[in-house]
Protein backbone atom coordinates (compact mmCIF):
# COMPACT_ATOMS: atom_id res chain seq x y z
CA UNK A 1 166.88 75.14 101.37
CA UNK A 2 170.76 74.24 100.03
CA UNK A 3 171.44 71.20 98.08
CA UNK A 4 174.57 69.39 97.62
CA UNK A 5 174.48 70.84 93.51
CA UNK A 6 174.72 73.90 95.08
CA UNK A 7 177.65 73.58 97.50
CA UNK A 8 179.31 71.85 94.92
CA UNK A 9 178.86 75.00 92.61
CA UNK A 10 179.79 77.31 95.51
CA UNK A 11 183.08 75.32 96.27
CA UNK A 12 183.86 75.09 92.99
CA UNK A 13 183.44 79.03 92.16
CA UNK A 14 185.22 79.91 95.18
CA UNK A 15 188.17 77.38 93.79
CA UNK A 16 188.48 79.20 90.93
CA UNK A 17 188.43 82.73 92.46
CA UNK A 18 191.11 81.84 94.56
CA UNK A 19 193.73 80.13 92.05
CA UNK A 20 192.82 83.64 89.83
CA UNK A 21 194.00 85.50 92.96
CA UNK A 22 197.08 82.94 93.66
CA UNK A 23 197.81 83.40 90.53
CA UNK A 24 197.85 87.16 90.49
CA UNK A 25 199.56 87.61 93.79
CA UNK A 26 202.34 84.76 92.11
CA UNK A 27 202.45 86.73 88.87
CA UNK A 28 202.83 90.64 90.71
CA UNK A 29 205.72 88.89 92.81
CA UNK A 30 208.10 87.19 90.08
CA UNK A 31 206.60 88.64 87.15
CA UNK A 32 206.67 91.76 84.98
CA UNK A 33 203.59 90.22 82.67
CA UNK A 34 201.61 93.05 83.38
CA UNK A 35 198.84 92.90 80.82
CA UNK A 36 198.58 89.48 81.90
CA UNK A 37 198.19 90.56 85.56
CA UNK A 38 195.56 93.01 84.78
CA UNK A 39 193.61 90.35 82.29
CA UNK A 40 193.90 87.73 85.61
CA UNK A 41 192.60 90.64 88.01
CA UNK A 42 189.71 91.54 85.69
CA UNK A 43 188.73 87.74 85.85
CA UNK A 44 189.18 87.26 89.47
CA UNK A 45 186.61 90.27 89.82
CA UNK A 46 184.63 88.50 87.07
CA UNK A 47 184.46 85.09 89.69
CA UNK A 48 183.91 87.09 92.51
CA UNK A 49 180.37 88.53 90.87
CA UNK A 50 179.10 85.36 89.35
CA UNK A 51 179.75 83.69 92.95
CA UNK A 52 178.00 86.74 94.62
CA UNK A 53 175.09 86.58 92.05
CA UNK A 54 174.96 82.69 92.20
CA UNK A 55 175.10 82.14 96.11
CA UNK A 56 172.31 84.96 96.10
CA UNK A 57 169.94 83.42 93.52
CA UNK A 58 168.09 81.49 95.50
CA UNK A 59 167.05 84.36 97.83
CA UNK A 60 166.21 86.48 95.03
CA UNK A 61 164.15 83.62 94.04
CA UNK A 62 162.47 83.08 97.52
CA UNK A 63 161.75 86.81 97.59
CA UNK A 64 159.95 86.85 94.24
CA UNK A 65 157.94 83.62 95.60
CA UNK A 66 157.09 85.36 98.42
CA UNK A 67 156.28 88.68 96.98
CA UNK A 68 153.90 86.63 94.48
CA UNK A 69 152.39 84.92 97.31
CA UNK A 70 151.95 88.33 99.23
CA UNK A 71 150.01 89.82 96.28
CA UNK A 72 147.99 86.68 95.26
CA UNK A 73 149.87 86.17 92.12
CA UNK A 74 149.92 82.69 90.70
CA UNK A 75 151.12 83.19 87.09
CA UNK A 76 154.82 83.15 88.18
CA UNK A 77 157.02 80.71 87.12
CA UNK A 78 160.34 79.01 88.30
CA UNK A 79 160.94 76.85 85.49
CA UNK A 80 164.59 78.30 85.50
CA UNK A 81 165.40 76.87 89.23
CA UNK A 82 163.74 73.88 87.91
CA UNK A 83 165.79 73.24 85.07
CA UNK A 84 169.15 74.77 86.68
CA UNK A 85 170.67 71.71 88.93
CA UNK A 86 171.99 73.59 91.60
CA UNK A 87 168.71 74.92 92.74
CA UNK A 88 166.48 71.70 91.16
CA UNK A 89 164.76 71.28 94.53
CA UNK A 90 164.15 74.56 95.66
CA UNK A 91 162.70 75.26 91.89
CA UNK A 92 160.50 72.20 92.13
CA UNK A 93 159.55 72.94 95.96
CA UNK A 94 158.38 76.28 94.66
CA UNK A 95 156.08 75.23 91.42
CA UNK A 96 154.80 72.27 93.48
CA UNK A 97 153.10 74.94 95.90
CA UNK A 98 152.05 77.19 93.22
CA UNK A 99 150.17 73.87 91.35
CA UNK A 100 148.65 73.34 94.71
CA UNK A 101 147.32 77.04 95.25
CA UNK A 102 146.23 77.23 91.58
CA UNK A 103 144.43 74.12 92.05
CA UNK A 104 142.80 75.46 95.34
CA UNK A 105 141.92 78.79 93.73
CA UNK A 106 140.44 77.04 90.85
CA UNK A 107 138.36 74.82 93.05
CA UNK A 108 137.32 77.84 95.23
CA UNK A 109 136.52 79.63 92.26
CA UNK A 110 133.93 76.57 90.82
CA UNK A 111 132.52 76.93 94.30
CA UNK A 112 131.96 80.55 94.52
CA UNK A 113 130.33 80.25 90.76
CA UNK A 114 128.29 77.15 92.01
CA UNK A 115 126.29 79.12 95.06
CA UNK A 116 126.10 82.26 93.24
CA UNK A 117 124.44 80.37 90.56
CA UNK A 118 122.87 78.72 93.02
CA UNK A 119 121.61 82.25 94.90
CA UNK A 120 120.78 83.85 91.34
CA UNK A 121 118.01 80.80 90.58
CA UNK A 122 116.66 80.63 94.26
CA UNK A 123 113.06 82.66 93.70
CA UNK A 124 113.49 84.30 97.16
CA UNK A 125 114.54 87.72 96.43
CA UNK A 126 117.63 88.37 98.59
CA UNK A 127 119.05 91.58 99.31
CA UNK A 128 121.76 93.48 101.84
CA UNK A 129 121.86 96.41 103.70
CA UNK A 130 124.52 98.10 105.74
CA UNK A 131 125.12 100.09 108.31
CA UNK A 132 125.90 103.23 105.99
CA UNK A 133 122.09 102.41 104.07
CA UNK A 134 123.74 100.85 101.06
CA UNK A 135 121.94 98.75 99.37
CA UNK A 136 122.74 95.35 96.87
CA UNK A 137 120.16 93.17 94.96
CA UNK A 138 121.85 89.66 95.73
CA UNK A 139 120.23 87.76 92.49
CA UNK A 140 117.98 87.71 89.63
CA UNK A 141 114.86 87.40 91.67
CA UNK A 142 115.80 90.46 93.68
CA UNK A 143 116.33 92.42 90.83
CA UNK A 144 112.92 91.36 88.88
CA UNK A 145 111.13 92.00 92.07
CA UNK A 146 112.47 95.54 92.30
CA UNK A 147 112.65 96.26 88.59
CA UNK A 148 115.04 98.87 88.37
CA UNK A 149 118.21 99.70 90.05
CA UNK A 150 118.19 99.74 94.18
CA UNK A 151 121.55 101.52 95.85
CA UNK A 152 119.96 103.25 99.07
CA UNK A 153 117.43 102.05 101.68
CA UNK A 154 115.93 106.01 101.02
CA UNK A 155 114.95 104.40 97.30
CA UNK A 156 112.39 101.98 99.02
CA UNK A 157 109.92 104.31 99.14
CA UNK A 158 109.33 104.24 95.61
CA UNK A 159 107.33 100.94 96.71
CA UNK A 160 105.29 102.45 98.96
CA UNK A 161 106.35 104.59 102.47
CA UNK A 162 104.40 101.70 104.67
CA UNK A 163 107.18 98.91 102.45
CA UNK A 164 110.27 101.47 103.46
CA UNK A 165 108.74 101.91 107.37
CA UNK A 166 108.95 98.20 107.26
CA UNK A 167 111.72 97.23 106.08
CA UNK A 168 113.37 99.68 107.97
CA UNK A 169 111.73 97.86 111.23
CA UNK A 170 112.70 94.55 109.65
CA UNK A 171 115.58 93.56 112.40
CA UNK A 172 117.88 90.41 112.62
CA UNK A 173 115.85 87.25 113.44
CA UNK A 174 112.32 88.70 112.71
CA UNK A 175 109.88 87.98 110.15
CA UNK A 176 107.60 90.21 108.69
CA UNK A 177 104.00 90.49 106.37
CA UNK A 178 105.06 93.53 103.94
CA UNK A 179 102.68 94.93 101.01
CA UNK A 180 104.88 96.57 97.81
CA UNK A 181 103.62 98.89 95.65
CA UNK A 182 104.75 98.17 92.51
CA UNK A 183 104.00 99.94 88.50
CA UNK A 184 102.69 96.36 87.63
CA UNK A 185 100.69 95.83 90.79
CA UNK A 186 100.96 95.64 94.84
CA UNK A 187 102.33 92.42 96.06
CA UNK A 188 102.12 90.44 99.66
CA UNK A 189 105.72 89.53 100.39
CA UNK A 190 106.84 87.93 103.64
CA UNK A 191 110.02 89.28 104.42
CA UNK A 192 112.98 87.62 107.11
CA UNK A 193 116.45 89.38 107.86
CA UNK A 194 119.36 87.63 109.67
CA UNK A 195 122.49 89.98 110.24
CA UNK A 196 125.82 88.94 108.77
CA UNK A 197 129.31 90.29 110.14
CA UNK A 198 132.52 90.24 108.43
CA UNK A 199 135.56 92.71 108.46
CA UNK A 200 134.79 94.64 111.12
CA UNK A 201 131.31 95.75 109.15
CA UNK A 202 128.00 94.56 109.26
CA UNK A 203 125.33 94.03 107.24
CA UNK A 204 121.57 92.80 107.07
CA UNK A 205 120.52 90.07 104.83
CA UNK A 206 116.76 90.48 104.02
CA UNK A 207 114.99 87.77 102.10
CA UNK A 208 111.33 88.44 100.46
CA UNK A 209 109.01 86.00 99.22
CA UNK A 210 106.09 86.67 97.66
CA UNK A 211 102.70 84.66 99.21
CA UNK A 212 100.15 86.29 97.44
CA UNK A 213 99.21 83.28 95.97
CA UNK A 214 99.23 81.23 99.14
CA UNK A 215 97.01 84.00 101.22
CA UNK A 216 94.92 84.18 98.14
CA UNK A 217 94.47 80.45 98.44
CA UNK A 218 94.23 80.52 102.12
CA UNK A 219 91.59 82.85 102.00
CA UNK A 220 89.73 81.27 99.59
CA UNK A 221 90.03 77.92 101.53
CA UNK A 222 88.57 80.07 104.08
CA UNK A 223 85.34 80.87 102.66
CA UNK A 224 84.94 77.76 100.62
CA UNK A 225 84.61 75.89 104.49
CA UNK A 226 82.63 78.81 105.73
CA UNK A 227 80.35 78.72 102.43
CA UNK A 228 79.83 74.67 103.13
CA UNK A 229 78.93 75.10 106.42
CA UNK A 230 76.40 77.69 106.07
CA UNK A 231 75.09 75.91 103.19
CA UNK A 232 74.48 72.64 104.61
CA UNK A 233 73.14 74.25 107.30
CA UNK A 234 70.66 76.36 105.29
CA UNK A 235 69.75 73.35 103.16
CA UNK A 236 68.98 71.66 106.15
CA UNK A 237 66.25 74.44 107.89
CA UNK A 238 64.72 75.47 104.14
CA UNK A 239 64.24 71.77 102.69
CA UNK A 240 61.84 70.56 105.32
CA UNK A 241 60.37 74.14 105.32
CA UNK A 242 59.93 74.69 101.51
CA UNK A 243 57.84 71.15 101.56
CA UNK A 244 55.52 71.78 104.93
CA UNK A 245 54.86 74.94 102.84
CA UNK A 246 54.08 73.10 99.82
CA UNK A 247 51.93 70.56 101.32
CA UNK A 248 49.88 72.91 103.42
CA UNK A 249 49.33 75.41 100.31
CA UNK A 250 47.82 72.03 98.98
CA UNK A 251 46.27 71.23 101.64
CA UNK A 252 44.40 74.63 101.42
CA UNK A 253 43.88 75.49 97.98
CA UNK A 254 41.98 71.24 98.14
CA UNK A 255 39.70 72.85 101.18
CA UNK A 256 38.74 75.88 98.77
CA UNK A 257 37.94 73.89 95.55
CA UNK A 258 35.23 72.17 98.23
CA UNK A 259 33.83 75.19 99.87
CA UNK A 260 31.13 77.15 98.66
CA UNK A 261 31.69 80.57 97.35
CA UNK A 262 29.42 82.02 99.46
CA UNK A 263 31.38 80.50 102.65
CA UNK A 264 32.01 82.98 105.14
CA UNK A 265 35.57 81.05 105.62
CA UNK A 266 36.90 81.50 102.15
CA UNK A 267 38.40 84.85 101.93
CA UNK A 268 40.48 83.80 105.50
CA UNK A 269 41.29 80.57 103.83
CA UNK A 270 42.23 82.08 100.53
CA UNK A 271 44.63 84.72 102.46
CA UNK A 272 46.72 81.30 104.14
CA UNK A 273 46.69 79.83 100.53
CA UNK A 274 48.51 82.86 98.77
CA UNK A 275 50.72 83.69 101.87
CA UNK A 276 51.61 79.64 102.23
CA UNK A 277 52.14 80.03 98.28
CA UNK A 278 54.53 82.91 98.91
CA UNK A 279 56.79 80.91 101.70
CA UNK A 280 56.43 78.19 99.15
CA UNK A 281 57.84 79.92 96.21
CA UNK A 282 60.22 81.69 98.43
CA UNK A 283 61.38 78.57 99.95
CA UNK A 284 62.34 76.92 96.42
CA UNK A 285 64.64 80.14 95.85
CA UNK A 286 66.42 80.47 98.51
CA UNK A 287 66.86 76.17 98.01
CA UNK A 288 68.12 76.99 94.15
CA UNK A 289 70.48 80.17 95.48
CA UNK A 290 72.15 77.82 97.30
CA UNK A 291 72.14 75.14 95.29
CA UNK A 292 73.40 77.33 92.75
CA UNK A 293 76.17 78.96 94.66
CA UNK A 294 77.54 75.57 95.86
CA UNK A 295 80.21 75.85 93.00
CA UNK A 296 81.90 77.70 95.20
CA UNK A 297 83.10 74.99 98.07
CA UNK A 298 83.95 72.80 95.01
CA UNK A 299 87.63 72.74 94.92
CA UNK A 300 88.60 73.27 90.46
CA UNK A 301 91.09 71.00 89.12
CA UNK A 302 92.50 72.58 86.19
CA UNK A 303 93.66 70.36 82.80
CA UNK A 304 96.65 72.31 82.10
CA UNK A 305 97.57 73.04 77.97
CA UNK A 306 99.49 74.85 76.20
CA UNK A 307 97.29 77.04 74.02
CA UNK A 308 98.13 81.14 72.39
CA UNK A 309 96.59 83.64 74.11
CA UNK A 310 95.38 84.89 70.81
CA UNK A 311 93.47 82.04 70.05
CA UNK A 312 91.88 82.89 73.71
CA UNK A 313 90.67 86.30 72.96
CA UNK A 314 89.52 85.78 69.68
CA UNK A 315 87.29 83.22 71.34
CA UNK A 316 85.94 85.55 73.65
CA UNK A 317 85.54 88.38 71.15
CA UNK A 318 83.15 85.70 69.33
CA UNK A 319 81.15 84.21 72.29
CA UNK A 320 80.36 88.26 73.78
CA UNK A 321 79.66 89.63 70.09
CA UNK A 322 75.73 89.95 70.52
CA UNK A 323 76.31 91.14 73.85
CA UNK A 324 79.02 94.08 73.06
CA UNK A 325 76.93 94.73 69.42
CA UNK A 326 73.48 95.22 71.79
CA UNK A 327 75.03 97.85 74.02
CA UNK A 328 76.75 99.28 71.14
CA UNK A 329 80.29 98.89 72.94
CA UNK A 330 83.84 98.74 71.49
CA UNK A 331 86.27 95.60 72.16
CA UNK A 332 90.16 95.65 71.44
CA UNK A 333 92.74 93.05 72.26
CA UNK A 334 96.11 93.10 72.04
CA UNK A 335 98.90 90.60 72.53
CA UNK A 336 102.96 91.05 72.69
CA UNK A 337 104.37 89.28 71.59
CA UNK A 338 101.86 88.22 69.02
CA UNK A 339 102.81 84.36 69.79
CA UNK A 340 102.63 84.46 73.65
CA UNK A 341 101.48 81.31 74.80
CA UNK A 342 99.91 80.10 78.10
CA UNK A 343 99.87 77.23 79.61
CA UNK A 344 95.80 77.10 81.14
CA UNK A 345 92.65 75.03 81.21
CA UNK A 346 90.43 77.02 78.26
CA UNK A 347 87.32 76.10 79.92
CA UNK A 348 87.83 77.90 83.32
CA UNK A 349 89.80 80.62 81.32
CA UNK A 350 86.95 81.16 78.84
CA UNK A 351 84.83 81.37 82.03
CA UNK A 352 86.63 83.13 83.93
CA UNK A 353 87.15 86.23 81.19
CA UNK A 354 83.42 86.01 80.50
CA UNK A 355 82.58 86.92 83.71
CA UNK A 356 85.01 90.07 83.36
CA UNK A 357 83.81 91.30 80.19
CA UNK A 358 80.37 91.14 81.88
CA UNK A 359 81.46 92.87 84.64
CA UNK A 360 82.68 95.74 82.14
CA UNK A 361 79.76 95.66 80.33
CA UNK A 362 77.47 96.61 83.47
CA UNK A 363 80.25 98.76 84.69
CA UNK A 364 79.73 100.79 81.43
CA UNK A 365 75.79 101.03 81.34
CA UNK A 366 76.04 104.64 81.79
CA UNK A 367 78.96 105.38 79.86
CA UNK A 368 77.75 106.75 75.91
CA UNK A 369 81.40 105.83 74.43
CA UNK A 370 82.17 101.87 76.09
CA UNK A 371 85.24 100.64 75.67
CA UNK A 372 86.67 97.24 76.81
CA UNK A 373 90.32 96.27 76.28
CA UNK A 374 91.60 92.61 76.28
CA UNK A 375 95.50 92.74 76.65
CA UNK A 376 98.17 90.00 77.57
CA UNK A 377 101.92 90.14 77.70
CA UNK A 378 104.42 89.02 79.13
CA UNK A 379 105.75 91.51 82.35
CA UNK A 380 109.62 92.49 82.75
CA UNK A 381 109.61 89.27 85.99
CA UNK A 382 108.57 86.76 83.25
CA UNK A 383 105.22 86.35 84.68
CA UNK A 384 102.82 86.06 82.01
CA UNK A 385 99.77 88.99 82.38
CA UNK A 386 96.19 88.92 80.98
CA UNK A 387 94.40 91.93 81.63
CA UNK A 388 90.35 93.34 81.00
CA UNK A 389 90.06 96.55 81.56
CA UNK A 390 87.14 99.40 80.65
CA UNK A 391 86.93 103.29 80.81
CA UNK A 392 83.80 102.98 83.00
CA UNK A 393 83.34 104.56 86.67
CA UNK A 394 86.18 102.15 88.32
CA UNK A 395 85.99 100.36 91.36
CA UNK A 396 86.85 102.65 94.66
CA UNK A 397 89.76 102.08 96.49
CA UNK A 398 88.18 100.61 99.87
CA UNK A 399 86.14 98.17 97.51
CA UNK A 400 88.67 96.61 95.72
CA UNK A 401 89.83 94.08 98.38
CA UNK A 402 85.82 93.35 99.02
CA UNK A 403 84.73 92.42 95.65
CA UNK A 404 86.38 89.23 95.72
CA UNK A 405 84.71 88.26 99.17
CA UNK A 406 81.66 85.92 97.94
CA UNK A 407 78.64 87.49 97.63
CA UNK A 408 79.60 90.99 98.24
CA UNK A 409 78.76 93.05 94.39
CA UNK A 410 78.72 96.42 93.58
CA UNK A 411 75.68 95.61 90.83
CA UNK A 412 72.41 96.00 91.21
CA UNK A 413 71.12 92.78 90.64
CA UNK A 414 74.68 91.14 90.81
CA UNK A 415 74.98 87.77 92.82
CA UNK A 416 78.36 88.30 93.81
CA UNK A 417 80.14 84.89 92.97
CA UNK A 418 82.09 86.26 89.82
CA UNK A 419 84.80 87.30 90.55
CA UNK A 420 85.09 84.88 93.94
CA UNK A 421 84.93 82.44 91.11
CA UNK A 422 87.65 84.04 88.68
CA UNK A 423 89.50 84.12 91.81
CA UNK A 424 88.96 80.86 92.48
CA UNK A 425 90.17 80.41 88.61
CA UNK A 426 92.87 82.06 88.96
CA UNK A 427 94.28 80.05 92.32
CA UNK A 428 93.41 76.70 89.83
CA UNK A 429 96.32 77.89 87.53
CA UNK A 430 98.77 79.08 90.26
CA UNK A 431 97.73 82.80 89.41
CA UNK A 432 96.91 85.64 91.18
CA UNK A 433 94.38 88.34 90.38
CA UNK A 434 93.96 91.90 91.41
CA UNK A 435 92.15 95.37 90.74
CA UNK A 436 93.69 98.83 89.71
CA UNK A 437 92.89 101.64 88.25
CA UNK A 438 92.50 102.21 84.24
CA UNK A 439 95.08 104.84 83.00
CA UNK A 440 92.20 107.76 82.15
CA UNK A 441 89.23 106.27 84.04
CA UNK A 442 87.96 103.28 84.99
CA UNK A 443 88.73 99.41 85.97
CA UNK A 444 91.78 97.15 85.13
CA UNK A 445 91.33 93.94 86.63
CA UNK A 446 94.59 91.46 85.57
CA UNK A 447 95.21 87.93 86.12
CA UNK A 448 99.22 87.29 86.20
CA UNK A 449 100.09 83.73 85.94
């Protein structure tokens, strides 16, 4: 890129380089000025540098550009060409492209830090995996999911070897149901994987969402419309039953008061009057059972506030007193921190927790030394945990999915609507609920909101 400045500054260099040598060669042929020849040669060798150097500069210059460009380097600077008139253009060529790639950097840069803020608030855990079985937790919901630190696909069956078998099977373009085992509690994730190639490598991008709450509500939808059903239905056959029964019981207990005592008809008549008595009475509570468990297809609309969970326990501590005092059994609660609040509907809470502590309380019938624990904190995902848990017998294994399925109870004279309806409870505050084991013996069940 030559400018006029800089032919003019060539020319004129050269000029001067050759009236130094004129001069020498003039000086060597009709002079003896010998120190003055040797002064003129040193300056004619003097010239001949700074032309060298100056008709140079600018690919020196061009070569550091390039060599900055090369290497990604955008801190250089040609203020000197800039300033210097010979090489004004090619100085302000060069800074003019460096203000344009800084810019461009600086704008890629903003949009790299806008998706990965973007990807670290998305609550789909997302995760890679490559070819080699290395592993990277893409944002902050990946890494609260997993809790701790994931590097290899061989870690994943810390959360269970059925979660690792799956994920392994997870391939591009598929979707799968997958249950983690977790410290805090197994969780129903649906997980999707799309394959991503760049580089000559590939790698598999695996989201995982957790649905719990959504199959919890699905099921629960479930049952509420086969609950209706059956109860209409039964409401239906018993009602007209339950008051033929009563009327005929009438009707015959009217035709004893008349007969004589001696009648050879009573004791027949008297057997229809107790056994129409007994459909009767049997009628009306089957009629109230349903009545009664009718709750249940009532969808519960919760009044969200912001209350302490403190305030919550100590509530329940007061209203199960008698209770805990009668069977001579312990309560504890504990909170952390001590001013964790929750945003719920007291009413269905205070329900909902009563029906647990009962639940202990029968669990630990048997047990001389009762103890029931009341605990809430919040976990390391930010999910905020309330937990009941006893050192009683515990809940096996194979039950613990079934005693939330209405009407199914491990009591003996339980109803089994309790925990269907702290379930229900639970789904009215965007919670989920499930059953473990208590560290030492016996029954956690925890509600994490």
């Amino acid at each position: 890129m030559a400018s006029s400045p800089f032919r003019t500054g060539v020319l004129a260099r050269a000029a001067a380089l050759c009236l130094t040598i004129g001069a020498v060669a003039w000086m060597i042929a009709n002079t003896q000025w010998y120190v003055t020849i040797t002064l003129f040669i040193a300056m004619g060798l003097y010239q001949t540098v700074a032309l060298v150097r100056f008709a140079s500069q600018s690919s020196r210059e061009i070569a550091r550009f390039l060599d900055a460009l090369s290497v990604d380097d955008l801190s250089q600077s040609f203020g000197g060409l800039v300033a210097d008139g010979a090489h004004h253009e090619l100085g302000t060529a060069m800074e003019r492209v460096l203000a344009r790639l800084r810019a461009s950097r600086s704008e890629r840069d903003e949009q790299a830090q806008y998706l990965q803020t973007l990807v670290n608030h998305v609550p789909v855990a997302l995760l890679s995996i490559d070819e080699q079985g290395a592993v990277k937790l893409l944002n902050m919901a990946a890494r609260r999911l997993f809790e701790s630190s994931l590097t290899r696909s061989s870690q994943l069956s810390r959360y269970g070897e059925p979660f690792a078998v799956s994920m392994e099977a997870l391939l591009p373009g598929s979707t799968a149901i997958l249950r983690m085992e977790r410290s805090s509690g197994t969780l129903l994730l649906k997980g999707a994987a799309t394959e991503i190639a760049a580089r000559g490598a590939r790698w598999r991008l695996v989201s995982l969402q957790n649905i719990e709450n959504e199959m919890s509500a699905q099921e629960l939808e479930a049952w509420q419309t086969v609950i209706r059903v059956m109860a209409h239905e039964v409401m239906n056959s018993l009602t007209p039953v339950s008051s033929l029964a009563a009327t005929a019981h009438g009707l015959v207990r009217d035709v004893l008061e008349q007969l004589p005592a001696d009648d050879p008809r009573a004791p027949a008549l008297a057997d229809a009057r107790d056994a129409l008595e007994a459909v009767s009475r049997r009628s009306e509570g089957l009629l109230h059972f349903v009545r009664s468990h009718r709750r249940l297809t009532k969808p519960l609309a919760a009044r969200i506030e912001v209350a302490p969970v403190e305030r919550l326990f100590a509530r329940i501590q007061r209203l199960l007193a008698s209770d805990l005092a009668d069977r001579d059994i312990r309560m504890t609660t504990r909170v952390e921190p001590g001013t964790l609040e929750l945003a719920m509907d007291a009413e269905l809470l205070d329900q909902a927790l009563i029906n647990l502590v009962r639940n202990a309380l029968e669990a630990l019938r048997d047990t001389p030394t009762g103890h029931i624990a009341l605990s809430g904190c919040r976990e390391t995902d930010g999910r905020i945990a309330i937990s009941v848990s006893d050192n009683g017998p515990g809940i096996a294994p194979d039950q613990r999915e079934k005693v939330f399925v209405p009407f199914f109870t491990t009591k003996r004279q339980g109803s089994g609507i309790g925990l269907t309806l702290v379930r229900q409870i639970a789904a009215a505050h965007g919670a989920s609920v499930d059953v473990s084991d208590t560290p030492g013996g016996g029954a956690t069940v925890r509600l994490r909101f």
